[in-house]
C-alpha atoms as a PDB file:
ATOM      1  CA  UNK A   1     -10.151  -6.402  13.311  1.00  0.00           C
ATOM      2  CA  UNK A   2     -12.649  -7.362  10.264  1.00  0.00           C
ATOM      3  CA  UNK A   3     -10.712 -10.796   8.872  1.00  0.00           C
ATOM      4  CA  UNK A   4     -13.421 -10.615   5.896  1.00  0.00           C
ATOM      5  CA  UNK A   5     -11.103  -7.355   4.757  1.00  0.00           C
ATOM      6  CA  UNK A   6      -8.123  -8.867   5.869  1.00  0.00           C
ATOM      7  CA  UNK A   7      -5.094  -9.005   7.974  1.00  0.00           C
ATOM      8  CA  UNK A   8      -3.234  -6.004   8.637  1.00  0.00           C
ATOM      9  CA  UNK A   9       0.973  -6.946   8.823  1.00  0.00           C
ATOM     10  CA  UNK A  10       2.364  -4.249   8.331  1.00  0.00           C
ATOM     11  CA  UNK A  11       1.535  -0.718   8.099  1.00  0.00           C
ATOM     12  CA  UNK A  12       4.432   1.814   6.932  1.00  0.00           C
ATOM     13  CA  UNK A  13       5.236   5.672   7.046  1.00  0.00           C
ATOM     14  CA  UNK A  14       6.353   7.366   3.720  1.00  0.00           C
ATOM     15  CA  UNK A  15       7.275  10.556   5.744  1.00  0.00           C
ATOM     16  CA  UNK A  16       7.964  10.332   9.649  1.00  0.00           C
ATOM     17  CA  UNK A  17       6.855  14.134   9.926  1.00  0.00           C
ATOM     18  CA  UNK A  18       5.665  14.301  13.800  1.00  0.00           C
ATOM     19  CA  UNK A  19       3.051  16.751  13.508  1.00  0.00           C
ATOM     20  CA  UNK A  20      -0.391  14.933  13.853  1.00  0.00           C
ATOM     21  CA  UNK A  21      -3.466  16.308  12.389  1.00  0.00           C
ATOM     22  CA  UNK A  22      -6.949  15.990  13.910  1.00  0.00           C
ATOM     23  CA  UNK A  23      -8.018  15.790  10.902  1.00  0.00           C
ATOM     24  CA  UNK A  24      -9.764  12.260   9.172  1.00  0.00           C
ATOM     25  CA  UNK A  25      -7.499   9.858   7.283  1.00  0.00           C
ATOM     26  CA  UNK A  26      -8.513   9.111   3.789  1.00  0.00           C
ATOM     27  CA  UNK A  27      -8.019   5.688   2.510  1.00  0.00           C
ATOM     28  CA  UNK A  28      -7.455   4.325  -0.850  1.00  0.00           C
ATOM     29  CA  UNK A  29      -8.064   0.494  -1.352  1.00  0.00           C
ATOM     30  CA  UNK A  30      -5.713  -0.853  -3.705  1.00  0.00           C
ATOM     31  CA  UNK A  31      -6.440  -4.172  -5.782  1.00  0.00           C
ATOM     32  CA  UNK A  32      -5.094  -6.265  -8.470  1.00  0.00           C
ATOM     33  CA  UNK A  33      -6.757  -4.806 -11.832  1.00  0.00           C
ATOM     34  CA  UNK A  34      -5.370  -7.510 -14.627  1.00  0.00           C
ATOM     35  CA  UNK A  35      -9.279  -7.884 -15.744  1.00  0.00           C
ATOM     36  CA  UNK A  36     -10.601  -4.981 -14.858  1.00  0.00           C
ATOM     37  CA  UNK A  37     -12.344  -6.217 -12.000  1.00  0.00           C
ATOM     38  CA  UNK A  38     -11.650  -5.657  -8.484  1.00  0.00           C
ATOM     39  CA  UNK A  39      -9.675  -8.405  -6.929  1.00  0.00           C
ATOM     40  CA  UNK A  40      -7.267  -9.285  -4.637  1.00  0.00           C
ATOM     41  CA  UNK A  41      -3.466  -9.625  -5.530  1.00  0.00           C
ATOM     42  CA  UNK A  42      -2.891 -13.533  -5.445  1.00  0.00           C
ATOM     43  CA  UNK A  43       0.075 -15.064  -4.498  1.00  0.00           C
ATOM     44  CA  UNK A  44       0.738 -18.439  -2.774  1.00  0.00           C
ATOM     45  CA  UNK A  45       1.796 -18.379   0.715  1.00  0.00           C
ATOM     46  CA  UNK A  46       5.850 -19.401  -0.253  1.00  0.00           C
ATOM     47  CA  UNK A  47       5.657 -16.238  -2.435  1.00  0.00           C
ATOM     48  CA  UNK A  48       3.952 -13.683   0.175  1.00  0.00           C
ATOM     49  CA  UNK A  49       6.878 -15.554   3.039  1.00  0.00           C
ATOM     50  CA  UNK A  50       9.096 -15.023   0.379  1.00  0.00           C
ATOM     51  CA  UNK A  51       8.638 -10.975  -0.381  1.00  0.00           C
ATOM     52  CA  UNK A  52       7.919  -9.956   3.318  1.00  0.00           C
ATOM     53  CA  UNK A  53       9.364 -12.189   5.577  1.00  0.00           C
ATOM     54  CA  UNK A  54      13.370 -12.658   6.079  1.00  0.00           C
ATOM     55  CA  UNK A  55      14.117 -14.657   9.120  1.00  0.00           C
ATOM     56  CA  UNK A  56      10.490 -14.751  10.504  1.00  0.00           C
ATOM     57  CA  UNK A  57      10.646 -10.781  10.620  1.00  0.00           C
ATOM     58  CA  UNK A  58       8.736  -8.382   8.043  1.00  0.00           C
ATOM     59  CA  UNK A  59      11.175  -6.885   5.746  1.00  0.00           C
ATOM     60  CA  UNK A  60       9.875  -5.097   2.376  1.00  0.00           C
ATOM     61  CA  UNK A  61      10.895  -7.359  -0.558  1.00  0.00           C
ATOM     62  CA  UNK A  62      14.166  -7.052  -2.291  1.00  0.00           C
ATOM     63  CA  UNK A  63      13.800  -5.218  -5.818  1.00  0.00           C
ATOM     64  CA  UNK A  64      14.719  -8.826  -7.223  1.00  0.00           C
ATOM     65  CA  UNK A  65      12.219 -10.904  -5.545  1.00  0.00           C
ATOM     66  CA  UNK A  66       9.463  -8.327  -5.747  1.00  0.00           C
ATOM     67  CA  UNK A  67       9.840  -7.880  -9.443  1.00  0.00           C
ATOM     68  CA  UNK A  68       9.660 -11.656  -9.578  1.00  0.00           C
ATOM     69  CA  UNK A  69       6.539 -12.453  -7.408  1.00  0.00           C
ATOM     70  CA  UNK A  70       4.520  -8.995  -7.872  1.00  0.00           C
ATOM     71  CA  UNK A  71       6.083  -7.855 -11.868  1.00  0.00           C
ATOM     72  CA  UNK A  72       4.103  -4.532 -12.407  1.00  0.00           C
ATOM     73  CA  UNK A  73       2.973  -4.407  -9.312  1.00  0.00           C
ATOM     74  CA  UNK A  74       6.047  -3.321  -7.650  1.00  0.00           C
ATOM     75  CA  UNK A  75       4.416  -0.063  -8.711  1.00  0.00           C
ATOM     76  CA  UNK A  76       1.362   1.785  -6.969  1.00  0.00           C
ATOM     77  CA  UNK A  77       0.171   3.330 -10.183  1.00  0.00           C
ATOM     78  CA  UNK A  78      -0.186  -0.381 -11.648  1.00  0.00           C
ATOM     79  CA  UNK A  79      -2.714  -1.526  -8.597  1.00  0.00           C
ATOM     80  CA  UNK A  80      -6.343   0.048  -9.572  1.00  0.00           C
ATOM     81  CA  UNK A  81      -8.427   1.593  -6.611  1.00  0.00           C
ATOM     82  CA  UNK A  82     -11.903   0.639  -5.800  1.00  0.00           C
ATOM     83  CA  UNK A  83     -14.411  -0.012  -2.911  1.00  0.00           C
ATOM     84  CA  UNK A  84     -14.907  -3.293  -3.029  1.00  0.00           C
ATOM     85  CA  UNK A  85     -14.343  -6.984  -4.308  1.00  0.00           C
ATOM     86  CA  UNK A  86     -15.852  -7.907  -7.565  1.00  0.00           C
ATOM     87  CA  UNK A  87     -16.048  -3.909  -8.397  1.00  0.00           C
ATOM     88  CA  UNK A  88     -16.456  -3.232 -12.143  1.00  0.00           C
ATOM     89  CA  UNK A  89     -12.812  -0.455 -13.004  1.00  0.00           C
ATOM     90  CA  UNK A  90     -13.869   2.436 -15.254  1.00  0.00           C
ATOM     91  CA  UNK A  91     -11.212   4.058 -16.945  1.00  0.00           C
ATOM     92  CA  UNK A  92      -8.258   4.516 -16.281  1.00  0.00           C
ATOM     93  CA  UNK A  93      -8.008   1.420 -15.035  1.00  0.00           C
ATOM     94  CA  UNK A  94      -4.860   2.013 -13.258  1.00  0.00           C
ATOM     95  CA  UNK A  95      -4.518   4.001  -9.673  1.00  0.00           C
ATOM     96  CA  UNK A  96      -3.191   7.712 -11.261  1.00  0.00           C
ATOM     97  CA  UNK A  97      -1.236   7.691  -7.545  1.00  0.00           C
ATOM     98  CA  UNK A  98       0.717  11.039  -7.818  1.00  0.00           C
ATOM     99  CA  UNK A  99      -2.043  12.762  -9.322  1.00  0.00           C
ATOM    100  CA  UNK A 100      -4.793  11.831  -6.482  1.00  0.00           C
ATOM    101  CA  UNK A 101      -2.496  12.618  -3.982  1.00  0.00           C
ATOM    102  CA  UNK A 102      -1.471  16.285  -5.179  1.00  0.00           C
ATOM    103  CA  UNK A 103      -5.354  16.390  -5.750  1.00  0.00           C
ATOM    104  CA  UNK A 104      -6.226  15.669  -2.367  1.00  0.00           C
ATOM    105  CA  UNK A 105      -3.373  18.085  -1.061  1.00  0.00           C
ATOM    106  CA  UNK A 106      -4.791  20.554  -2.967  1.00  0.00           C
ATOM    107  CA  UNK A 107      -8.466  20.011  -1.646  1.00  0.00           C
ATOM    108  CA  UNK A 108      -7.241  20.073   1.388  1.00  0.00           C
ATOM    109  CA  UNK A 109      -5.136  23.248   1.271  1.00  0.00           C
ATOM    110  CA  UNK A 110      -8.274  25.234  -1.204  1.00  0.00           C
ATOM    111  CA  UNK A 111      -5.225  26.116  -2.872  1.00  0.00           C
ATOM    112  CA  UNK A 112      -4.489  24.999  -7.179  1.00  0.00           C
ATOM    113  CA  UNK A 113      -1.474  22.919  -7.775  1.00  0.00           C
ATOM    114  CA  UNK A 114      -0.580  25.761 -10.392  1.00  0.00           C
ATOM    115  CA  UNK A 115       0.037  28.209  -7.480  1.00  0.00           C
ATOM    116  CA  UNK A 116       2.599  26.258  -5.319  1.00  0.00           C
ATOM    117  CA  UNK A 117       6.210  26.832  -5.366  1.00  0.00           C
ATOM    118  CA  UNK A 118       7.524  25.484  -8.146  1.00  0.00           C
ATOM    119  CA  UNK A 119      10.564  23.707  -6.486  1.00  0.00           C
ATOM    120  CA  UNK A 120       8.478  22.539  -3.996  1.00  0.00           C
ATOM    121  CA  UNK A 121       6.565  20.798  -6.107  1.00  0.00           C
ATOM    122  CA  UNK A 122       9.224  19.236  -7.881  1.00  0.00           C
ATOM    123  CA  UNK A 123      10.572  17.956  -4.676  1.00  0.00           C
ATOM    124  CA  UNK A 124       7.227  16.799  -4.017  1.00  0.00           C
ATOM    125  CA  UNK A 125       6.898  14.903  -7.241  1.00  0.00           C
ATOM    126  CA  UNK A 126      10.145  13.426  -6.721  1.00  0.00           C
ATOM    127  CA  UNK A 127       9.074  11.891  -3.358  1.00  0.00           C
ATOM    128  CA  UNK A 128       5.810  10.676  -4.253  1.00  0.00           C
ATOM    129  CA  UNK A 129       7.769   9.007  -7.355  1.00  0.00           C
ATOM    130  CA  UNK A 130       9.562   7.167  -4.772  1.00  0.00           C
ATOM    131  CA  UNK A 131       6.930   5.680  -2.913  1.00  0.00           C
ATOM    132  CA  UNK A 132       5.021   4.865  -6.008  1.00  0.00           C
ATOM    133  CA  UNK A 133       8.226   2.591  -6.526  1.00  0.00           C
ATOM    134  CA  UNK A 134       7.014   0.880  -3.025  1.00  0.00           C
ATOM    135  CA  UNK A 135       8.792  -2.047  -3.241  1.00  0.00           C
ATOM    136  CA  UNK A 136      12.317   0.036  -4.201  1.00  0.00           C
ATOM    137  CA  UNK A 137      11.510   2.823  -1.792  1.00  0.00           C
ATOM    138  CA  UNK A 138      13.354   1.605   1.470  1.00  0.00           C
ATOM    139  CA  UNK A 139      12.656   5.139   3.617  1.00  0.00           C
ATOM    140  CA  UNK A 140       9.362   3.948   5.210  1.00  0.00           C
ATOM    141  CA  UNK A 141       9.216   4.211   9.020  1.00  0.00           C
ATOM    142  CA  UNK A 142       7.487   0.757  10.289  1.00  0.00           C
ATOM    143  CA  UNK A 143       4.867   1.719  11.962  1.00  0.00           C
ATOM    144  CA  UNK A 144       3.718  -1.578  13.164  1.00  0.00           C
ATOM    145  CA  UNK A 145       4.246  -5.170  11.220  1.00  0.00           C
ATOM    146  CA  UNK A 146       3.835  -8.513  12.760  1.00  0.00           C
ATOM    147  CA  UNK A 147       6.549 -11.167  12.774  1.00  0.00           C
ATOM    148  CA  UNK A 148       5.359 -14.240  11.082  1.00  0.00           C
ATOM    149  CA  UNK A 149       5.148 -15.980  14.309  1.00  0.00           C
ATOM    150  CA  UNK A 150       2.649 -13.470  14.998  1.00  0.00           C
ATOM    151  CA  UNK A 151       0.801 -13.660  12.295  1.00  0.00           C
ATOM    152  CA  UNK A 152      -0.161 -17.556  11.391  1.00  0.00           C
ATOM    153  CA  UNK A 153      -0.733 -17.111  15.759  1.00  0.00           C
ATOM    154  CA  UNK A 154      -3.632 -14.654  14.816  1.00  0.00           C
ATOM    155  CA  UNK A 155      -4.763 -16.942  11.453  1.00  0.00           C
ATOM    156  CA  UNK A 156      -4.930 -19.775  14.213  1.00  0.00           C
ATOM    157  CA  UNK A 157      -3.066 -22.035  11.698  1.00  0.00           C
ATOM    158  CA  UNK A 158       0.601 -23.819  11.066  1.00  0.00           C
ATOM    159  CA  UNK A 159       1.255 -21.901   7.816  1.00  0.00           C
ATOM    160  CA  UNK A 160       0.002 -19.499   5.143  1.00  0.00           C
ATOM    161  CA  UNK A 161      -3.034 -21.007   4.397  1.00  0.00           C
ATOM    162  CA  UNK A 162      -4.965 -20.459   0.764  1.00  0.00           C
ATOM    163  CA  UNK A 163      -7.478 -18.151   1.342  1.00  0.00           C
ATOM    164  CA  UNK A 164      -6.066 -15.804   3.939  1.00  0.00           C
ATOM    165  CA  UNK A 165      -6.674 -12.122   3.301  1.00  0.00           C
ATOM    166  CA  UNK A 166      -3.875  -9.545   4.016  1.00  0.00           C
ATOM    167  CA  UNK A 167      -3.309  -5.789   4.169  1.00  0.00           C
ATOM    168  CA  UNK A 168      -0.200  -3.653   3.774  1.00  0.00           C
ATOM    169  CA  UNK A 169      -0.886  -0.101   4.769  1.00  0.00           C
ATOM    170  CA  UNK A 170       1.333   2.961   3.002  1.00  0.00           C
ATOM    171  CA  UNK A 171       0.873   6.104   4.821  1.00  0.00           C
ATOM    172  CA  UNK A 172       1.453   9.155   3.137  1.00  0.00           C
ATOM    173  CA  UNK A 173       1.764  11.966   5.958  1.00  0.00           C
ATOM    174  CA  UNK A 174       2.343  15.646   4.726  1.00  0.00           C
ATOM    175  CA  UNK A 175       4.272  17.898   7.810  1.00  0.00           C
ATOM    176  CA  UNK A 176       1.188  20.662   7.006  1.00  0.00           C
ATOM    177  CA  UNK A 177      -1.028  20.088   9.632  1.00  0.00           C
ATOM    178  CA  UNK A 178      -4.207  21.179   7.217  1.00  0.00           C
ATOM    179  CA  UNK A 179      -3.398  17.734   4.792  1.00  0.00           C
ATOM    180  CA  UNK A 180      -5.239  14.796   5.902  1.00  0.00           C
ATOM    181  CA  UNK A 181      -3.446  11.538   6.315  1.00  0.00           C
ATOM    182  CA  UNK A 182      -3.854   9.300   3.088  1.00  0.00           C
ATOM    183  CA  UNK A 183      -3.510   5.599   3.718  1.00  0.00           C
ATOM    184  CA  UNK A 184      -3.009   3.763   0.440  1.00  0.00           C
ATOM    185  CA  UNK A 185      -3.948   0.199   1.525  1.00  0.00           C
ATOM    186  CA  UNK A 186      -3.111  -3.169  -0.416  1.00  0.00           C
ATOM    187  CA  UNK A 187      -4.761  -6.036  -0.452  1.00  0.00           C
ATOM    188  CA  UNK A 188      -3.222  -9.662  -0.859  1.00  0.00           C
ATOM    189  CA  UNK A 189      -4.642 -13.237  -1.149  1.00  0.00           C
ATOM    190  CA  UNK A 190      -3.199 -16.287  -0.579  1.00  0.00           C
ATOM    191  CA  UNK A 191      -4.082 -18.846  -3.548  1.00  0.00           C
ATOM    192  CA  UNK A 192      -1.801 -21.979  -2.829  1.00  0.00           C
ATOM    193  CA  UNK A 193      -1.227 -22.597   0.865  1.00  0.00           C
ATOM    194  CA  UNK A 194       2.523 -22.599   2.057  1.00  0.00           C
ATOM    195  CA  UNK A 195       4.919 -25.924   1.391  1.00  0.00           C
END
Protein backbone atom coordinates (compact mmCIF):
# COMPACT_ATOMS: atom_id res chain seq x y z
CA UNK A 1 0.00 0.00 0.00
CA UNK A 2 1.58 3.53 -1.22
CA UNK A 3 0.58 5.88 2.09
CA UNK A 4 1.99 8.91 -0.16
CA UNK A 5 -1.52 8.21 -2.28
CA UNK A 6 -3.31 7.36 0.63
CA UNK A 7 -5.30 5.05 2.71
CA UNK A 8 -7.75 2.91 1.17
CA UNK A 9 -11.11 2.46 3.84
CA UNK A 10 -13.40 1.56 2.00
CA UNK A 11 -13.92 0.45 -1.42
CA UNK A 12 -17.71 -0.02 -2.69
CA UNK A 13 -19.68 -1.84 -5.57
CA UNK A 14 -22.28 0.26 -7.57
CA UNK A 15 -23.54 -3.02 -9.24
CA UNK A 16 -22.85 -6.54 -7.53
CA UNK A 17 -23.05 -8.18 -11.14
CA UNK A 18 -20.83 -11.53 -10.58
CA UNK A 19 -19.42 -11.86 -13.87
CA UNK A 20 -15.65 -10.87 -13.70
CA UNK A 21 -13.84 -9.63 -16.65
CA UNK A 22 -10.16 -10.30 -17.40
CA UNK A 23 -10.09 -7.35 -18.63
CA UNK A 24 -7.89 -4.06 -16.93
CA UNK A 25 -9.69 -1.74 -14.52
CA UNK A 26 -9.64 1.86 -15.42
CA UNK A 27 -9.33 4.34 -12.71
CA UNK A 28 -10.43 7.83 -12.36
CA UNK A 29 -8.76 9.96 -9.54
CA UNK A 30 -11.14 12.25 -8.12
CA UNK A 31 -10.03 15.60 -6.27
CA UNK A 32 -11.37 18.65 -4.77
CA UNK A 33 -11.44 21.33 -7.77
CA UNK A 34 -12.64 24.73 -5.76
CA UNK A 35 -9.39 26.52 -7.47
CA UNK A 36 -8.91 24.74 -10.22
CA UNK A 37 -6.05 22.96 -9.03
CA UNK A 38 -5.75 19.47 -8.10
CA UNK A 39 -6.10 18.89 -4.44
CA UNK A 40 -7.23 16.82 -1.94
CA UNK A 41 -10.77 17.15 -0.30
CA UNK A 42 -9.94 18.59 3.28
CA UNK A 43 -11.77 17.90 6.15
CA UNK A 44 -10.69 17.64 9.83
CA UNK A 45 -10.55 14.32 11.33
CA UNK A 46 -14.12 14.96 13.64
CA UNK A 47 -15.69 15.64 10.19
CA UNK A 48 -14.21 12.52 8.11
CA UNK A 49 -15.29 10.25 11.85
CA UNK A 50 -18.27 12.06 11.52
CA UNK A 51 -19.46 11.14 7.66
CA UNK A 52 -18.00 7.52 7.65
CA UNK A 53 -17.83 6.19 10.87
CA UNK A 54 -21.07 5.29 13.14
CA UNK A 55 -20.11 3.27 16.11
CA UNK A 56 -16.42 2.65 15.06
CA UNK A 57 -17.85 0.88 11.81
CA UNK A 58 -17.77 2.51 8.15
CA UNK A 59 -21.16 3.55 7.21
CA UNK A 60 -21.66 6.05 4.08
CA UNK A 61 -22.73 9.45 5.51
CA UNK A 62 -26.28 10.35 6.12
CA UNK A 63 -27.68 12.81 3.30
CA UNK A 64 -27.72 15.41 6.31
CA UNK A 65 -24.28 15.17 7.52
CA UNK A 66 -22.76 14.73 4.09
CA UNK A 67 -24.40 17.80 2.72
CA UNK A 68 -23.02 19.51 5.80
CA UNK A 69 -19.30 18.39 5.81
CA UNK A 70 -18.81 17.70 1.87
CA UNK A 71 -21.83 20.56 0.32
CA UNK A 72 -21.36 19.99 -3.51
CA UNK A 73 -19.42 17.35 -3.13
CA UNK A 74 -22.00 14.91 -2.21
CA UNK A 75 -21.97 14.78 -6.00
CA UNK A 76 -19.33 12.95 -8.34
CA UNK A 77 -19.80 15.38 -11.16
CA UNK A 78 -18.70 18.28 -8.63
CA UNK A 79 -15.11 16.43 -7.79
CA UNK A 80 -12.72 17.24 -10.99
CA UNK A 81 -10.46 14.28 -12.27
CA UNK A 82 -6.80 14.50 -12.70
CA UNK A 83 -3.44 12.59 -12.32
CA UNK A 84 -1.94 14.13 -9.80
CA UNK A 85 -1.61 16.71 -6.83
CA UNK A 86 -0.98 20.25 -7.72
CA UNK A 87 -2.40 19.38 -11.45
CA UNK A 88 -3.44 22.52 -13.37
CA UNK A 89 -7.88 21.56 -14.42
CA UNK A 90 -8.62 22.55 -18.03
CA UNK A 91 -12.05 22.97 -18.79
CA UNK A 92 -14.62 21.71 -17.70
CA UNK A 93 -13.42 21.83 -14.58
CA UNK A 94 -15.85 19.49 -13.17
CA UNK A 95 -15.70 15.40 -13.59
CA UNK A 96 -18.62 15.08 -16.66
CA UNK A 97 -19.18 11.44 -14.64
CA UNK A 98 -22.13 9.99 -16.72
CA UNK A 99 -20.72 11.07 -19.83
CA UNK A 100 -17.08 9.35 -19.34
CA UNK A 101 -18.60 6.41 -18.23
CA UNK A 102 -21.11 5.81 -21.27
CA UNK A 103 -17.88 6.90 -23.21
CA UNK A 104 -15.80 4.30 -21.91
CA UNK A 105 -18.73 1.68 -22.32
CA UNK A 106 -18.90 2.59 -25.62
CA UNK A 107 -15.04 2.22 -26.33
CA UNK A 108 -15.19 -0.72 -24.90
CA UNK A 109 -18.17 -2.26 -26.72
CA UNK A 110 -16.82 -0.36 -30.53
CA UNK A 111 -20.35 0.28 -30.49
CA UNK A 112 -21.98 4.48 -30.58
CA UNK A 113 -24.15 5.39 -27.70
CA UNK A 114 -26.71 6.42 -30.55
CA UNK A 115 -27.17 2.70 -31.44
CA UNK A 116 -28.11 1.16 -28.01
CA UNK A 117 -31.53 0.38 -26.96
CA UNK A 118 -33.12 3.22 -26.12
CA UNK A 119 -34.70 1.98 -22.79
CA UNK A 120 -31.68 0.56 -21.92
CA UNK A 121 -30.05 3.48 -21.93
CA UNK A 122 -32.45 5.29 -20.02
CA UNK A 123 -32.21 2.73 -17.35
CA UNK A 124 -28.65 3.16 -17.60
CA UNK A 125 -28.73 6.88 -17.15
CA UNK A 126 -30.96 6.50 -14.34
CA UNK A 127 -28.44 4.30 -12.45
CA UNK A 128 -25.41 6.12 -13.10
CA UNK A 129 -27.57 9.28 -11.82
CA UNK A 130 -27.73 7.44 -8.68
CA UNK A 131 -24.31 6.81 -7.97
CA UNK A 132 -23.31 10.23 -9.07
CA UNK A 133 -25.56 11.11 -5.93
CA UNK A 134 -22.81 8.88 -3.90
CA UNK A 135 -23.48 9.99 -0.73
CA UNK A 136 -27.61 9.43 -1.28
CA UNK A 137 -27.07 6.25 -3.23
CA UNK A 138 -27.28 3.53 -0.39
CA UNK A 139 -27.17 0.26 -3.01
CA UNK A 140 -23.34 -0.15 -2.91
CA UNK A 141 -22.11 -3.65 -2.01
CA UNK A 142 -19.02 -3.08 0.57
CA UNK A 143 -16.49 -4.56 -0.84
CA UNK A 144 -13.98 -4.09 1.83
CA UNK A 145 -13.86 -0.95 4.49
CA UNK A 146 -11.89 -0.88 7.63
CA UNK A 147 -13.41 -0.23 11.05
CA UNK A 148 -11.85 2.74 12.61
CA UNK A 149 -10.07 0.60 15.00
CA UNK A 150 -8.48 -0.65 12.02
CA UNK A 151 -7.62 2.15 10.54
CA UNK A 152 -5.74 4.72 13.14
CA UNK A 153 -4.01 0.72 13.88
CA UNK A 154 -2.55 1.01 10.26
CA UNK A 155 -1.84 5.15 10.66
CA UNK A 156 0.12 3.88 13.85
CA UNK A 157 -1.56 6.77 15.78
CA UNK A 158 -4.42 7.48 18.67
CA UNK A 159 -6.66 9.50 16.31
CA UNK A 160 -7.19 11.10 12.90
CA UNK A 161 -4.23 12.88 12.63
CA UNK A 162 -3.83 16.22 10.20
CA UNK A 163 -2.19 15.15 7.35
CA UNK A 164 -3.42 11.63 6.78
CA UNK A 165 -4.31 10.78 3.20
CA UNK A 166 -7.44 8.62 2.45
CA UNK A 167 -9.15 6.84 -0.44
CA UNK A 168 -12.75 5.81 -1.04
CA UNK A 169 -13.02 3.57 -4.03
CA UNK A 170 -16.57 3.53 -6.22
CA UNK A 171 -16.65 0.67 -8.51
CA UNK A 172 -18.71 0.83 -11.37
CA UNK A 173 -19.05 -2.91 -12.74
CA UNK A 174 -21.18 -3.42 -15.99
CA UNK A 175 -22.68 -7.43 -16.10
CA UNK A 176 -21.12 -7.35 -20.02
CA UNK A 177 -18.13 -9.11 -19.66
CA UNK A 178 -16.43 -6.89 -22.71
CA UNK A 179 -16.76 -3.42 -20.20
CA UNK A 180 -13.79 -2.91 -18.16
CA UNK A 181 -14.16 -2.22 -14.50
CA UNK A 182 -14.06 1.67 -13.79
CA UNK A 183 -12.93 2.57 -10.31
CA UNK A 184 -13.79 6.19 -9.57
CA UNK A 185 -11.42 6.84 -6.62
CA UNK A 186 -11.64 9.84 -4.01
CA UNK A 187 -9.23 11.32 -2.30
CA UNK A 188 -9.51 12.94 1.30
CA UNK A 189 -7.14 14.90 3.63
CA UNK A 190 -7.22 15.42 7.01
CA UNK A 191 -6.51 19.28 7.87
CA UNK A 192 -7.26 19.56 11.72
CA UNK A 193 -6.41 16.41 13.65
CA UNK A 194 -9.36 14.74 15.64
CA UNK A 195 -10.59 16.33 19.28
Amino acid sequence: MDYKKGVVFAQLRANTSKIETSLPKKKILLFDSSDKVTRYFHLSGDDFKKLFYKNNKFELPSLQDSLLVLGDFSRLDEWCKGTNIGELIKEPYYFDFINEVFLSWQKDLSINMCDWDQINTKYLFNELNNVNKWTQHKHYKVHSSMSYLELIDKLKTPKLMKGSIFQLTISIVNCNPKISQIDVILNFRIDKDET
